[in-house]
Structure formats: structure tokens, C-alpha cells
C-alpha atoms as a PDB file:
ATOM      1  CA  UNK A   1     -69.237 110.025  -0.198  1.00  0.00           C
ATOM      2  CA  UNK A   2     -66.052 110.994  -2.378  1.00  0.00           C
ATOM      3  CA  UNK A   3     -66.805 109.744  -6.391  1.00  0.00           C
ATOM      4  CA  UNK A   4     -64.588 106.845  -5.797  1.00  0.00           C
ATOM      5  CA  UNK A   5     -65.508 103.867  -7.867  1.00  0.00           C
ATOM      6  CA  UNK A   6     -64.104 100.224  -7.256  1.00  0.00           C
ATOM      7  CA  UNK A   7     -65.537  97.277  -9.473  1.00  0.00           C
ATOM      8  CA  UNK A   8     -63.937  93.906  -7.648  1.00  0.00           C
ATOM      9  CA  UNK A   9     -65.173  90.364  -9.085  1.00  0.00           C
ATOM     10  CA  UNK A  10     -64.496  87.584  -6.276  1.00  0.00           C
ATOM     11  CA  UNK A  11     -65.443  83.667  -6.402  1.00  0.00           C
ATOM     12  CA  UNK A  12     -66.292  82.406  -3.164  1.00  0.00           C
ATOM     13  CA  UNK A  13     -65.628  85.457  -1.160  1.00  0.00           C
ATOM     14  CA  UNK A  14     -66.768  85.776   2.397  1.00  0.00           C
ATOM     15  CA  UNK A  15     -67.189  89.156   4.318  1.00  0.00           C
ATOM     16  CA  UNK A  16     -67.132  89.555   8.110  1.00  0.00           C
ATOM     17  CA  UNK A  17     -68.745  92.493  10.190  1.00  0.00           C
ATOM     18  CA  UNK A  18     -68.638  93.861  13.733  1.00  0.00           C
ATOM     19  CA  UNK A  19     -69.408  97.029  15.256  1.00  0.00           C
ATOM     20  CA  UNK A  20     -65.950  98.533  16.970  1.00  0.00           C
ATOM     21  CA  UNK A  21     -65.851 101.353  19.497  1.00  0.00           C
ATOM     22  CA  UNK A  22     -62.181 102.933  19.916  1.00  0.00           C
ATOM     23  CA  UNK A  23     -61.229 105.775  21.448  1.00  0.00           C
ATOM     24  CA  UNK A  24     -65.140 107.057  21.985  1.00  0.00           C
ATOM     25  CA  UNK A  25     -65.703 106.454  18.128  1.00  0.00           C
ATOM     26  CA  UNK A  26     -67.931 103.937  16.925  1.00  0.00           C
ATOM     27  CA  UNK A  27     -67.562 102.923  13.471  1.00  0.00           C
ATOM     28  CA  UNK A  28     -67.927  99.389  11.186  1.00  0.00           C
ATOM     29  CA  UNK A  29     -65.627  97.026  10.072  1.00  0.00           C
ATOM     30  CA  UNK A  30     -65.812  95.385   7.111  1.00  0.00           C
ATOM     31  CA  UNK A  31     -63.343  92.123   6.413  1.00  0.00           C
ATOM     32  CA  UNK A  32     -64.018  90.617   2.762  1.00  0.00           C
ATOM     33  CA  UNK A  33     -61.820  87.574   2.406  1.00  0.00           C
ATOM     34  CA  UNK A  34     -61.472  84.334  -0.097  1.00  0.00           C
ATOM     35  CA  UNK A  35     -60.464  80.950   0.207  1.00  0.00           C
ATOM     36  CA  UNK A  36     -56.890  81.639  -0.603  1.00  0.00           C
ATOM     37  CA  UNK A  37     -56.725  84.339   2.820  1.00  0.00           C
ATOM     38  CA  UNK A  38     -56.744  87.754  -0.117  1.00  0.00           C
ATOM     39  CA  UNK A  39     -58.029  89.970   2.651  1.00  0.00           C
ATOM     40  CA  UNK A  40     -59.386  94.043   2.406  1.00  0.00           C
ATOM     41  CA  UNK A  41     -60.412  95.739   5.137  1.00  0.00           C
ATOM     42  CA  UNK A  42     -63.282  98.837   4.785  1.00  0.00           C
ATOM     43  CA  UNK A  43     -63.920 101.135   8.045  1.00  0.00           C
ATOM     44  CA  UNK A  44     -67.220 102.514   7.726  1.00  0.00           C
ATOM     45  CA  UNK A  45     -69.400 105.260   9.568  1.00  0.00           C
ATOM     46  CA  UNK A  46     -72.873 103.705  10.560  1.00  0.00           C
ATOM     47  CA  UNK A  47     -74.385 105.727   7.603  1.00  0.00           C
ATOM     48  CA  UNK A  48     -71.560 104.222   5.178  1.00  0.00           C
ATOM     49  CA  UNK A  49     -72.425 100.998   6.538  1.00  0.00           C
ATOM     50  CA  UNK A  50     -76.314 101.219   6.043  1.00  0.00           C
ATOM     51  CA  UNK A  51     -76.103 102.754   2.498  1.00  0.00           C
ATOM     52  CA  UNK A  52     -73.868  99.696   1.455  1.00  0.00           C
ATOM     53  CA  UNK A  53     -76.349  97.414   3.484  1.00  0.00           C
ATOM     54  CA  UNK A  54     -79.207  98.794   1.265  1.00  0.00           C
ATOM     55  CA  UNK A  55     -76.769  98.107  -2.079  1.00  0.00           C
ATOM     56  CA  UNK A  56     -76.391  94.758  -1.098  1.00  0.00           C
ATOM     57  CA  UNK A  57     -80.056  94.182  -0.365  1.00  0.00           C
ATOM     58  CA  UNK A  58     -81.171  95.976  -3.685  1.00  0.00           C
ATOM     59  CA  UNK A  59     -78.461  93.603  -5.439  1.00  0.00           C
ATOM     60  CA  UNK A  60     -79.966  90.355  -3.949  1.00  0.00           C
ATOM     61  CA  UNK A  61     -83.301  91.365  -5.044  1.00  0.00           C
ATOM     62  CA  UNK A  62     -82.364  92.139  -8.551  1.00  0.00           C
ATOM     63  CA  UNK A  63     -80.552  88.479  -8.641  1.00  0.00           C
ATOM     64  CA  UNK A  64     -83.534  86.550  -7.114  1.00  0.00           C
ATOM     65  CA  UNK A  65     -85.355  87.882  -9.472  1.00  0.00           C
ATOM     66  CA  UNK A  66     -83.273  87.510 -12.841  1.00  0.00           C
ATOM     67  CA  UNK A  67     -83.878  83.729 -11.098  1.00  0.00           C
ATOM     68  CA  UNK A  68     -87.296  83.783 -11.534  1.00  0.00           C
ATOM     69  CA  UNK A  69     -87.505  85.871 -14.481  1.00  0.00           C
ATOM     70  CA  UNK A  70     -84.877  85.085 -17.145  1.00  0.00           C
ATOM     71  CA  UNK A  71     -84.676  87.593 -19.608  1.00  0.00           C
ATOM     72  CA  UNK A  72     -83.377  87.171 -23.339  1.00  0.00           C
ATOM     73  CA  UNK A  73     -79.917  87.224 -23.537  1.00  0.00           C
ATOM     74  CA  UNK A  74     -80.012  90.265 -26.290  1.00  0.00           C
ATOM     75  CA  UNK A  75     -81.275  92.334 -23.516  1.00  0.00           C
ATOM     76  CA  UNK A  76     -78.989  93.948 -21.586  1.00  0.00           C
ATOM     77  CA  UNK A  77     -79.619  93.803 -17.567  1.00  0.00           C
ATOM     78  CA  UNK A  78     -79.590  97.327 -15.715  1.00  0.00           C
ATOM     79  CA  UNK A  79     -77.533  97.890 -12.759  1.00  0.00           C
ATOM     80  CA  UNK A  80     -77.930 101.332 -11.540  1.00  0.00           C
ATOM     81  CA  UNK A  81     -74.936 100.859  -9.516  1.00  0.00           C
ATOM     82  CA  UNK A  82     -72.323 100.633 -12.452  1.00  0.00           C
ATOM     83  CA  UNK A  83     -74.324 103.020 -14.788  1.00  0.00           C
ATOM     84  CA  UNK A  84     -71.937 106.133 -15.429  1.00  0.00           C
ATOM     85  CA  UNK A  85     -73.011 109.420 -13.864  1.00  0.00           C
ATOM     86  CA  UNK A  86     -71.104 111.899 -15.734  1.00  0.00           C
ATOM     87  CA  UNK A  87     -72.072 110.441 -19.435  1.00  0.00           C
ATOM     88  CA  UNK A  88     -71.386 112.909 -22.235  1.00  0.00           C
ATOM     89  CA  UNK A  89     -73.610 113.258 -25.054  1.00  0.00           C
ATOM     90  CA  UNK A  90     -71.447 112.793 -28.110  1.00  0.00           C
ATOM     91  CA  UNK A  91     -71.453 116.144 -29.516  1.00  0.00           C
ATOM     92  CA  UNK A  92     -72.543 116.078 -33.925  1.00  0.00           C
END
């Protein structure tokens, strides 16, 4: 995958899926859509489409279990996903 980054924040957004086949290529579609008919469209390969499956799933987890487990607000909550990859130490 290229490094591109997109951060989108969405109330009461619904996505669709389906498997297409065109042309003797199979690839995924996703449709994310909200109430108000904002619409984006993603193809993915299979492997696109099972490393974003396993982003969501991760993501669910880590929700569920902020649910169960609260922690002190003063603590800051990791997400691997956002965390910067090319950080620079700050040179003294």
C-alpha cells in the first residue's frame, strides 16, 4: 500500500460491500454513506479488503473494551493506526 493517510470522522455512517467481477477481475467495493446521501466509493483488491477487515475488527475490540475498562481521562488511549511512522527525534 502507497503511504496515503485519510483521517474521516462520520456520525451515523453506513458502509455497503459486495464482491464485483468485471472484465475477469475480481475486486471489492466499498460504499460508505450518511444519512444526508455524502457517498465515497473505495475499490479494493481482496488483500486490501482483508487488511481493512482486520483494522476494523482490531478497532471494535479496542472500543468494547475501553467499554469495559474505562481508563482515566489523563491517560491518553493508543491507536496504532494514527500513531506517526516517520517521527523525528527533536535534534538538542
Amino acid at each position: 500500500m502507497n503511504g496515503m493517510q485519510l483521517r474521516l470522522e462520520a456520525k451515523n455512517l453506513y458502509l455497503r460491500v459486495a464482491n464485483v467481477t468485471r472484465d475477469n477481475k475480481s475486486y471489492v467495493l466499498l460504499t460508505a454513506y450518511d444519512d444526508t446521501n455524502n457517498e465515497f466509493v473505495l475499490e479494493l483488491t481482496h488483500e486490501q479488503a482483508g487488511w481493512l477487515e482486520d483494522q476494523f475488527y482490531a478497532a471494535n475490540r479496542r472500543y468494547e473494551e475501553r467499554l469495559t475498562n474505562p481508563q482515566p481521562a489523563d491517560e491518553p488511549v493508543h491507536n496504532p493506526i494514527l500513531a506517526p511512522t516517520d517521527r523525528q527525534e527533536p535534534s538538542h
